[in-house]
C-alpha atoms as a PDB file:
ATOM      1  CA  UNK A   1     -31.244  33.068  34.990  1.00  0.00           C
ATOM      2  CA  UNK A   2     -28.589  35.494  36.745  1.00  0.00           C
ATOM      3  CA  UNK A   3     -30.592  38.753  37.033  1.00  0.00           C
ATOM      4  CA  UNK A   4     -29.001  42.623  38.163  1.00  0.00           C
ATOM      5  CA  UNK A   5     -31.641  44.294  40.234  1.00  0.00           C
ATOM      6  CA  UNK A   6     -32.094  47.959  39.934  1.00  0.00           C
ATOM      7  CA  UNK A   7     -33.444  49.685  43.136  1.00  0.00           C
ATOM      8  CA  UNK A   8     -32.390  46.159  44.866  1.00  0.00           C
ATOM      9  CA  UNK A   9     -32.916  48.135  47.971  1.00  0.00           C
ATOM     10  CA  UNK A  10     -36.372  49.678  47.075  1.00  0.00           C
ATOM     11  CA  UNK A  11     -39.488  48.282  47.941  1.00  0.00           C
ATOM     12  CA  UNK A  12     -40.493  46.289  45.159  1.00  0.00           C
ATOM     13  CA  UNK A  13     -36.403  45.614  44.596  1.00  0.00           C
ATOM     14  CA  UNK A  14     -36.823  43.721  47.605  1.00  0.00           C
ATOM     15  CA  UNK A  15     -39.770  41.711  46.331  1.00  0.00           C
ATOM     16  CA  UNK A  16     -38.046  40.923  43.140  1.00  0.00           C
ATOM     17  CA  UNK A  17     -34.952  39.502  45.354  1.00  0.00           C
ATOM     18  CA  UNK A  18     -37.098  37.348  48.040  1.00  0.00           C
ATOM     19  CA  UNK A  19     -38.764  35.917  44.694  1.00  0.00           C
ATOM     20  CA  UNK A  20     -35.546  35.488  42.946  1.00  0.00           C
ATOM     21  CA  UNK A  21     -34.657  33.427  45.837  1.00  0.00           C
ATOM     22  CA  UNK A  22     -37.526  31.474  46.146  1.00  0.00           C
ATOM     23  CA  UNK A  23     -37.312  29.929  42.840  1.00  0.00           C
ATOM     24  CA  UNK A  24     -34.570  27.366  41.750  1.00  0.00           C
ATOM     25  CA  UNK A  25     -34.304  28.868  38.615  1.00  0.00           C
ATOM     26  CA  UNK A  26     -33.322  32.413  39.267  1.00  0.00           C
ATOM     27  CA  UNK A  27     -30.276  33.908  41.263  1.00  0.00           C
ATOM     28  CA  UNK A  28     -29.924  38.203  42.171  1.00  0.00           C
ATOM     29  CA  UNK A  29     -26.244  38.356  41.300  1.00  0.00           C
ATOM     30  CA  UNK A  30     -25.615  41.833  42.063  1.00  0.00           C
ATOM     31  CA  UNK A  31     -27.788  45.003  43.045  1.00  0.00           C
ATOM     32  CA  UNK A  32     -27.622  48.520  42.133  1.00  0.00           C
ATOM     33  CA  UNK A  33     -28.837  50.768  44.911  1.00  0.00           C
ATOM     34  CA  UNK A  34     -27.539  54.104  46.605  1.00  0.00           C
ATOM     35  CA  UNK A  35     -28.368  52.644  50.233  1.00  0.00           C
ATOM     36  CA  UNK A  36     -25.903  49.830  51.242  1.00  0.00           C
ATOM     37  CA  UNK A  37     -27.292  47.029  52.818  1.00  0.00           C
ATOM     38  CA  UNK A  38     -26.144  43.689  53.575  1.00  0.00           C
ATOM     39  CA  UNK A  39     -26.826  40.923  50.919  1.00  0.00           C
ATOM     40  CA  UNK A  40     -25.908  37.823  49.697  1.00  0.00           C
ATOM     41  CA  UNK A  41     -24.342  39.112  46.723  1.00  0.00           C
ATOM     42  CA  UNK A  42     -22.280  42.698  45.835  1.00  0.00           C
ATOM     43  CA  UNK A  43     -24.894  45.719  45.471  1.00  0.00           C
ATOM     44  CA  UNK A  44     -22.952  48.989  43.428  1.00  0.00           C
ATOM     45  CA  UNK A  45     -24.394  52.453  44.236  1.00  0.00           C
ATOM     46  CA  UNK A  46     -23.509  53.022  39.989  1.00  0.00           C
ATOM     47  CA  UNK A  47     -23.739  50.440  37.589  1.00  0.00           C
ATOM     48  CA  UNK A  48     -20.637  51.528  35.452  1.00  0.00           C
ATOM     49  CA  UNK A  49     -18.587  50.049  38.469  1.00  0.00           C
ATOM     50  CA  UNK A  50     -20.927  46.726  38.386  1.00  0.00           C
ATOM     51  CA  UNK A  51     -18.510  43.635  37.176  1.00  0.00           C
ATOM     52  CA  UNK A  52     -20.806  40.838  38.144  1.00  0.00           C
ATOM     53  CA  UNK A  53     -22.216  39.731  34.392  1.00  0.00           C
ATOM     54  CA  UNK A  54     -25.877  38.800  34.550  1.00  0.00           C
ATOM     55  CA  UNK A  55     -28.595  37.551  31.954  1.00  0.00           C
ATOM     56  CA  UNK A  56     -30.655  40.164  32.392  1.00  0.00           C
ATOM     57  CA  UNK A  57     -31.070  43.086  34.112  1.00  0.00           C
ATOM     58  CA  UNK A  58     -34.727  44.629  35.935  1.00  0.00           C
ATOM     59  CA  UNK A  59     -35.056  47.835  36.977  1.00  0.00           C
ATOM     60  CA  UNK A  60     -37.505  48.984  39.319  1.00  0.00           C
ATOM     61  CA  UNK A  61     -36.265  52.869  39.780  1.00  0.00           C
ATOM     62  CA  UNK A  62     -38.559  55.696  40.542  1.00  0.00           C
ATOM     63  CA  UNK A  63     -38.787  58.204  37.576  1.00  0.00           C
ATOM     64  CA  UNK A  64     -36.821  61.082  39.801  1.00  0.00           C
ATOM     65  CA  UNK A  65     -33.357  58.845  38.714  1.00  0.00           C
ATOM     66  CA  UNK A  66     -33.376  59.481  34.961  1.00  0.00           C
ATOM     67  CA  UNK A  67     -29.559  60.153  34.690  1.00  0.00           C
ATOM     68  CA  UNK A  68     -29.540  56.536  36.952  1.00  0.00           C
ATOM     69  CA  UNK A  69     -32.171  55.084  34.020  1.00  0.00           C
ATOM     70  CA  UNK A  70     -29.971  56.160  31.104  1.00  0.00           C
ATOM     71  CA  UNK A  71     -26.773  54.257  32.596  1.00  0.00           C
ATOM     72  CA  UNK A  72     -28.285  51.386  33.157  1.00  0.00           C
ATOM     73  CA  UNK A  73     -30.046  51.659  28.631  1.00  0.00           C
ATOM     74  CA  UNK A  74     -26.058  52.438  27.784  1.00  0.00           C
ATOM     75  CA  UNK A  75     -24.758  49.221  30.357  1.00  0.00           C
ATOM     76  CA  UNK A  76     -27.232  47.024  28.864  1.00  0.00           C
ATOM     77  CA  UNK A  77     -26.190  48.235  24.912  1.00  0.00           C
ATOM     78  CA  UNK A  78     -22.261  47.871  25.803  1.00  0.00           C
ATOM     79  CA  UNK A  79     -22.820  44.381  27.851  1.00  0.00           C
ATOM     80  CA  UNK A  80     -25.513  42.965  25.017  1.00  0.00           C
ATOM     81  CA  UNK A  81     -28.130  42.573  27.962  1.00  0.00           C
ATOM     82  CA  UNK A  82     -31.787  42.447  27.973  1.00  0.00           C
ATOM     83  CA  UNK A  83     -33.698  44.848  30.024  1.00  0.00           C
ATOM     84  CA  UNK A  84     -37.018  44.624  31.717  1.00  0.00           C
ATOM     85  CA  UNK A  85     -37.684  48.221  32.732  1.00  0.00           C
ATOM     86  CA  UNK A  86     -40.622  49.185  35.291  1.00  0.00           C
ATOM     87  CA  UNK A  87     -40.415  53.010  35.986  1.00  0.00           C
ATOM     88  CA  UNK A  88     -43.737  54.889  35.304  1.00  0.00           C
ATOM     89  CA  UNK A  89     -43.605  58.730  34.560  1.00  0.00           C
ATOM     90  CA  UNK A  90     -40.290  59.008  32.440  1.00  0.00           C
ATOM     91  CA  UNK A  91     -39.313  61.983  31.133  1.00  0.00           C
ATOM     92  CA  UNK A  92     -40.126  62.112  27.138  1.00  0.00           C
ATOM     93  CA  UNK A  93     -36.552  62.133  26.192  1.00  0.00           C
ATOM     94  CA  UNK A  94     -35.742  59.105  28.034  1.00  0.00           C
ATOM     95  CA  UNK A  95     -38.331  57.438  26.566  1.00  0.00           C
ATOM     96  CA  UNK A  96     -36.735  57.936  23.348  1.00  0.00           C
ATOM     97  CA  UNK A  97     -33.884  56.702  24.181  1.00  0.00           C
ATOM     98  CA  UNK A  98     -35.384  53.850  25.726  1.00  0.00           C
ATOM     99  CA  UNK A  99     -36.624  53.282  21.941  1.00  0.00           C
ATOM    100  CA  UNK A 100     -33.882  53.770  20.174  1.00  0.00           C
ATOM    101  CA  UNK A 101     -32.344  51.333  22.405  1.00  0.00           C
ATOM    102  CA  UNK A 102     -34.479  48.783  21.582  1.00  0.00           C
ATOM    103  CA  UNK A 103     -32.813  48.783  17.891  1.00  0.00           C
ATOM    104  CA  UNK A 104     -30.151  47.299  20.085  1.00  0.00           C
ATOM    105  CA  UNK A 105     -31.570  45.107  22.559  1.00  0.00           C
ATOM    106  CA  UNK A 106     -34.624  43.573  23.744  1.00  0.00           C
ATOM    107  CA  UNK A 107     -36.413  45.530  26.273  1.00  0.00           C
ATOM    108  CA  UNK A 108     -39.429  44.764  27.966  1.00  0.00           C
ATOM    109  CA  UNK A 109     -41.350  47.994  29.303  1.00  0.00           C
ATOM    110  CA  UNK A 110     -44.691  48.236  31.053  1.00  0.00           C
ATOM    111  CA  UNK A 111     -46.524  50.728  33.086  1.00  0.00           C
ATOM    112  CA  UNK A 112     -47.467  47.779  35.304  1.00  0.00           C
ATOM    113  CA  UNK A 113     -46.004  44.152  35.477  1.00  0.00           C
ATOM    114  CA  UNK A 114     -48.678  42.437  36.771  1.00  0.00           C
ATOM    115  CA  UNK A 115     -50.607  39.755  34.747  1.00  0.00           C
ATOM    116  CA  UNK A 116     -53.651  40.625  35.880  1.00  0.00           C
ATOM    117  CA  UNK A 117     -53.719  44.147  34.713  1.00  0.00           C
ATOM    118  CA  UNK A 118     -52.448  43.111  31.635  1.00  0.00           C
ATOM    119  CA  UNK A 119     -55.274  40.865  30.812  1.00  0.00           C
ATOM    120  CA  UNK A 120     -57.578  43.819  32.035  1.00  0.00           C
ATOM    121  CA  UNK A 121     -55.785  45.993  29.465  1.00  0.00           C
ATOM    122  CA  UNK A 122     -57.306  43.628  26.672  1.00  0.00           C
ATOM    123  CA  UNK A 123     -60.697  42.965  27.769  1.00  0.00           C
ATOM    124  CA  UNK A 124     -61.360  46.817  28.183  1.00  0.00           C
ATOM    125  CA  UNK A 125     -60.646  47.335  24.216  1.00  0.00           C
ATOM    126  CA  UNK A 126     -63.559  44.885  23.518  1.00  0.00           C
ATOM    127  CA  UNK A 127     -65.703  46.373  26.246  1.00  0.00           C
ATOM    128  CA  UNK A 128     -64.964  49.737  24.825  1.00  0.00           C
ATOM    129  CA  UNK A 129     -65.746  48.672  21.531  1.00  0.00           C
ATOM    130  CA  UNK A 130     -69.406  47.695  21.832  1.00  0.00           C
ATOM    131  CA  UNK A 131     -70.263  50.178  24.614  1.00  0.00           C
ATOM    132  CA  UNK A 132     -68.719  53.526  23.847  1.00  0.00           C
ATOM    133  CA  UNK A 133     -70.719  53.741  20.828  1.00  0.00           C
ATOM    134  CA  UNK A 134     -74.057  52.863  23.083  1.00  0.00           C
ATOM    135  CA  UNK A 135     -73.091  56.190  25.032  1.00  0.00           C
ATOM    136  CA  UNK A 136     -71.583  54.805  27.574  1.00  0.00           C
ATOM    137  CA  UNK A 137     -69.783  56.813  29.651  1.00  0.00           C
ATOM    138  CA  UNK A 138     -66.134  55.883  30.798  1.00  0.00           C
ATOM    139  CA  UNK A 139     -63.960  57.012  33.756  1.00  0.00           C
ATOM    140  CA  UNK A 140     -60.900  55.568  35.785  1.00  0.00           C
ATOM    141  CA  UNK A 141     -60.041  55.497  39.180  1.00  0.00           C
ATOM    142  CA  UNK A 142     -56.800  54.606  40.850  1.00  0.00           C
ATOM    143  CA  UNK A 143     -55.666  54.371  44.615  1.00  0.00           C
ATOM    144  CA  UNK A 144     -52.105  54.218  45.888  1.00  0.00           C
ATOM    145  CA  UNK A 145     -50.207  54.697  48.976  1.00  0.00           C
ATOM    146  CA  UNK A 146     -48.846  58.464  49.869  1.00  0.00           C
ATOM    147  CA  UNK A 147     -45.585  57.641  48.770  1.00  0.00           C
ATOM    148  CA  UNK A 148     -46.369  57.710  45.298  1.00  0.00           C
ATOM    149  CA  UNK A 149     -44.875  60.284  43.194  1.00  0.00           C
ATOM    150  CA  UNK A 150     -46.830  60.462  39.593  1.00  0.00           C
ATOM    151  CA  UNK A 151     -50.656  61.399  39.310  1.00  0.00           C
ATOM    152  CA  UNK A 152     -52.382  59.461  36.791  1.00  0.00           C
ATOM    153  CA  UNK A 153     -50.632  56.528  37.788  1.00  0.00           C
ATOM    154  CA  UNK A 154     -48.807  54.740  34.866  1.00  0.00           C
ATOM    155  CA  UNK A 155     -51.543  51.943  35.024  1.00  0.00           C
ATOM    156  CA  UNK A 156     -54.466  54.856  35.290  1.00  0.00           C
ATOM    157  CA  UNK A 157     -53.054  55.625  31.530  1.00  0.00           C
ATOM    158  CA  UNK A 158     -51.618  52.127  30.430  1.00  0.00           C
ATOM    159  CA  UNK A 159     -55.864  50.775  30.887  1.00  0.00           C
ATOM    160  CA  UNK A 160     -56.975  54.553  29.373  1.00  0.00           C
ATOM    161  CA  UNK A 161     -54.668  54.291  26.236  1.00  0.00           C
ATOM    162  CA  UNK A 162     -55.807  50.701  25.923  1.00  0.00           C
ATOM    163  CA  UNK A 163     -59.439  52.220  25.674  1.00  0.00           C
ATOM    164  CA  UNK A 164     -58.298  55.348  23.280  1.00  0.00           C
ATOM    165  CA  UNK A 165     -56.638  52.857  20.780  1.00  0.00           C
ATOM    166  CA  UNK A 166     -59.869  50.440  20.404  1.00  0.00           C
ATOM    167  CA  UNK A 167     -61.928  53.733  19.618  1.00  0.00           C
ATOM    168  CA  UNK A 168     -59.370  55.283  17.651  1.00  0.00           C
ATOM    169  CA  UNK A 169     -58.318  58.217  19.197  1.00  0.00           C
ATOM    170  CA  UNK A 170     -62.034  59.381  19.539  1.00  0.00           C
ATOM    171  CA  UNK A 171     -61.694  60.079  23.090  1.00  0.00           C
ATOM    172  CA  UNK A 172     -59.507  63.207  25.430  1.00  0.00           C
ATOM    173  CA  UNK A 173     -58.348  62.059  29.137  1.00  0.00           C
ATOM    174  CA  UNK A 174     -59.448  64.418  31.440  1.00  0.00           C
ATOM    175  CA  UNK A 175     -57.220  65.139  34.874  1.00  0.00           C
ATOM    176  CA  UNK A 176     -59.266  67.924  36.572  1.00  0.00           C
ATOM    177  CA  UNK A 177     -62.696  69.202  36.619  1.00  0.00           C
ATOM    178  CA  UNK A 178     -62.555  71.477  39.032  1.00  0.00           C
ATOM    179  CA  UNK A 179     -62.777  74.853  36.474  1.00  0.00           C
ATOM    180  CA  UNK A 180     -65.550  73.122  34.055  1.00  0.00           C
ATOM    181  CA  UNK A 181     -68.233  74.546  34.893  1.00  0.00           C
ATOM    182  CA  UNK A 182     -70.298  72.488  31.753  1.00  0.00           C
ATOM    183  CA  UNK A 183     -71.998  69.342  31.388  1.00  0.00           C
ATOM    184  CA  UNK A 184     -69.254  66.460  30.355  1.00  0.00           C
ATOM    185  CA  UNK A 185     -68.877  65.780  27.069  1.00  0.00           C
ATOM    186  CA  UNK A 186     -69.093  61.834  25.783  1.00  0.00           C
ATOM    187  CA  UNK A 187     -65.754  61.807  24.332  1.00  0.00           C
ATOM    188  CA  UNK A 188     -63.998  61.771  27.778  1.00  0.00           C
ATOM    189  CA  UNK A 189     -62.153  59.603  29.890  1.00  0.00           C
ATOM    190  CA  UNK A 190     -62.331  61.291  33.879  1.00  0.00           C
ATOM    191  CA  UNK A 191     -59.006  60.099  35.394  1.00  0.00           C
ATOM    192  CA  UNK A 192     -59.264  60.307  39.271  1.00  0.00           C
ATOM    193  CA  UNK A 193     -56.146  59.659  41.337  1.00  0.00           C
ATOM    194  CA  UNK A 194     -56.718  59.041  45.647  1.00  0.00           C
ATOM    195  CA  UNK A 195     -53.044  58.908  47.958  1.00  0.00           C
ATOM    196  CA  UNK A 196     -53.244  57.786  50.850  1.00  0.00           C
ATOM    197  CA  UNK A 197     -51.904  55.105  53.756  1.00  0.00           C
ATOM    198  CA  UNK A 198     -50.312  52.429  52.212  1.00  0.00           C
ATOM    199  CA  UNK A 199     -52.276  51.108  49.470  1.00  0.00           C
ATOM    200  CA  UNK A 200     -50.522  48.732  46.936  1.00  0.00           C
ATOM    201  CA  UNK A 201     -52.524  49.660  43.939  1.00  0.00           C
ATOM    202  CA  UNK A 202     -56.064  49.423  43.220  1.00  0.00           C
ATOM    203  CA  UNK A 203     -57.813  50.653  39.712  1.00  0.00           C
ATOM    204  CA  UNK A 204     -61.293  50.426  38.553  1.00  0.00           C
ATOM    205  CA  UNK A 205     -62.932  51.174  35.087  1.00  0.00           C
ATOM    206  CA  UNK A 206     -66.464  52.465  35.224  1.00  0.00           C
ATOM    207  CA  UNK A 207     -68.671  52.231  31.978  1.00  0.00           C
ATOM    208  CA  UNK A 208     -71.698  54.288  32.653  1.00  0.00           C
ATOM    209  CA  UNK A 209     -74.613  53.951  30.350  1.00  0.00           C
ATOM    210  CA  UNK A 210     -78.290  54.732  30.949  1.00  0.00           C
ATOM    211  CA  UNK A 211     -79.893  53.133  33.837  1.00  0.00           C
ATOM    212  CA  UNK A 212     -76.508  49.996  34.097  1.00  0.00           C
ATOM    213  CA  UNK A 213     -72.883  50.381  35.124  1.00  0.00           C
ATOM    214  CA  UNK A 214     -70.511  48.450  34.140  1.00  0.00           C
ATOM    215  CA  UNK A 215     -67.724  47.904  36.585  1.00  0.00           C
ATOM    216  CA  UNK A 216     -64.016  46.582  36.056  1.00  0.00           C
ATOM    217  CA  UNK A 217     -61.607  46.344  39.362  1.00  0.00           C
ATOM    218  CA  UNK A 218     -57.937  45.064  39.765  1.00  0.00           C
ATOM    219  CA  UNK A 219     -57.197  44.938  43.368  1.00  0.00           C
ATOM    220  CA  UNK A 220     -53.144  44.685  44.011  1.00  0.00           C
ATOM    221  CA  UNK A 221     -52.980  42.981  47.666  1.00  0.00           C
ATOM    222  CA  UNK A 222     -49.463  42.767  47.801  1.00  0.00           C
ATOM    223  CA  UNK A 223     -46.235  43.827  45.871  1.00  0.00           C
ATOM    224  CA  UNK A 224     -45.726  40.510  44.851  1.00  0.00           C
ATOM    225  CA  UNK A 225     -48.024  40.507  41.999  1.00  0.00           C
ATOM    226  CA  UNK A 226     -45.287  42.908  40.261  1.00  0.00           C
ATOM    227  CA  UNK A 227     -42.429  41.282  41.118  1.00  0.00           C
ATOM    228  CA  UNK A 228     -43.829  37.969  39.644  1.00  0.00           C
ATOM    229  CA  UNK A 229     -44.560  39.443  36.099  1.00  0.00           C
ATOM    230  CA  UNK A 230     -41.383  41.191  36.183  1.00  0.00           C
ATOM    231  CA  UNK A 231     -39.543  37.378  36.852  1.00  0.00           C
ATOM    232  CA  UNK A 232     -41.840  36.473  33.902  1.00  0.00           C
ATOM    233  CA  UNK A 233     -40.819  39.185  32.119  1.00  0.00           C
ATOM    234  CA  UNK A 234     -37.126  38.521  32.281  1.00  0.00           C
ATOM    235  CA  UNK A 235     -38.060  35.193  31.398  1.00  0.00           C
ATOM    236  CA  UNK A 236     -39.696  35.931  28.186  1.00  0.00           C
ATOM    237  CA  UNK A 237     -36.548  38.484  27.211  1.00  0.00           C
ATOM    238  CA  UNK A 238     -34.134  35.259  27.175  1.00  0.00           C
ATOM    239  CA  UNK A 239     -33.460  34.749  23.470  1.00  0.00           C
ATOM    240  CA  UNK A 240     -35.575  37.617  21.995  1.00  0.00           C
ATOM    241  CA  UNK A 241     -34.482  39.720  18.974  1.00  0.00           C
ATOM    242  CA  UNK A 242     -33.954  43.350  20.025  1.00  0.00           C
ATOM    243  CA  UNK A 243     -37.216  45.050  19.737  1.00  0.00           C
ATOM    244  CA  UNK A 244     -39.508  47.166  22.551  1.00  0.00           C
ATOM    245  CA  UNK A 245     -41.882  44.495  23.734  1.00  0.00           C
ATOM    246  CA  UNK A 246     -44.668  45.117  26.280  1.00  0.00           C
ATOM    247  CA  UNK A 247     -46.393  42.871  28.937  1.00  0.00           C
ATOM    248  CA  UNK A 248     -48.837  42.181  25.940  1.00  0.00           C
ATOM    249  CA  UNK A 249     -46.351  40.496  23.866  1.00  0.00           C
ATOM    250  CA  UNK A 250     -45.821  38.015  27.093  1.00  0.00           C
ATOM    251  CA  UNK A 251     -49.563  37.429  27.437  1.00  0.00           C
ATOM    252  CA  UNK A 252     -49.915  36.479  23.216  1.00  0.00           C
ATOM    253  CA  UNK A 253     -46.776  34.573  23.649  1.00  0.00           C
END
């Protein structure tokens, strides 16, 4: 599988490369990144000037490239490639474009690429199920490194809209309590965000009832964790009819 990294020279564009290289059935063939650095094959600071044709192409590139993003949805149209995309806080219109692209091509899109989360993502709608309606009490916390730019975090929301759909839309996220001076309501979800040092990614889901908690925790100890659902990812892409799929499809697979 001949993969184009986007943000090769970004932290978890690193990751996806030493992985890449690791297994026998992968290959980085080129890199898009506005730092040059030495590789083992070409890296293009645009993708319109990338000739190196790959299988598929995974982008790892913060949300503050959007024009970057929206090259890479019109490459991947023109060169008939599929496109596992990883960038958390998108603008609204390039997340309809990202749809309407996926008329086109098969794109694979998730707030988080590990397999882990993903599987949390699922048992949360049963546990929501049978204990929202017992008045339990929900809230999310999430804890990243300083570097990180959105607040909820992409995952914060991916496990909290996970939660909304099993109960229907019967519950409001709420951000910031500092000015509600009132008792909360049951039909919340508290998101809490902490930044700080150089934490990878850690997210808990509290289900507070009367006198038991009910605790769920994904602790992300390295970057690797993403990098290997993304290879999965591509993998899964290979093949696929053009259509916006989600680390959920790859888990049902």
């Amino acid at each position: 599988m001949r993969i184009i990294v986007c943000g090769s020279n970004g932290r978890m564009g690193n990751v996806i490369c030493k992985l890449a290289a690791e297994n026998p059935e992968t290959e980085v063939v080129a890199g898009i990144d506005v730092t040059s650095e030495t590789r083992d094959f070409p890296i293009f600071n645009d993708i319109n000037l990338c000739d190196v044709k790959a299988d598929v192409i995974i982008s790892f590139l913060p949300p503050t490239a959007n024009s970057e993003t929206l090259d890479i949805v019109d490459y991947c149209i023109k060169h008939n490639t599929p496109l596992v995309i990883c960038t958390t806080g998108m603008p609204k219109d390039t997340e309809s474009t990202l749809n309407e692209a996926a008329e086109k091509i098969p794109i694979l899109r998730s707030a988080n690429m590990s397999l882990g989360i993903n599987l949390l993502s699922t048992l949360l709608k049963r546990a929501a199920q049978l204990l929202y309606d017992a008045d339990f009490d929900i809230e999310i916390f999430e804890r990243h490194h300083n570097q990180k730019i959105d607040s909820p975090s992409g995952t914060a929301l991916l496990l909290a809209d996970s939660i909304r759909n099993a109960l229907h839309d019967k519950v409001e996220y709420v951000t910031d309590r500092s000015t509600n001076h009132e008792k909360r309501a049951h039909n919340e979800i508290g998101l809490h965000a902490l930044r700080g040092g150089t934490i990878v990614g850690e997210h808990s889901v509290v289900f507070a009832g009367r006198d038991e908690v009910i605790e769920f925790t994904h602790i992300a100890q390295s970057r690797d964790v993403f990098g290997v659902g993304a290879l999965r990812a591509a993998k899964f892409l290979q093949n696929k009819s053009p259509k916006m799929y989600s680390m959920q499809d790859l888990i049902d697979f």
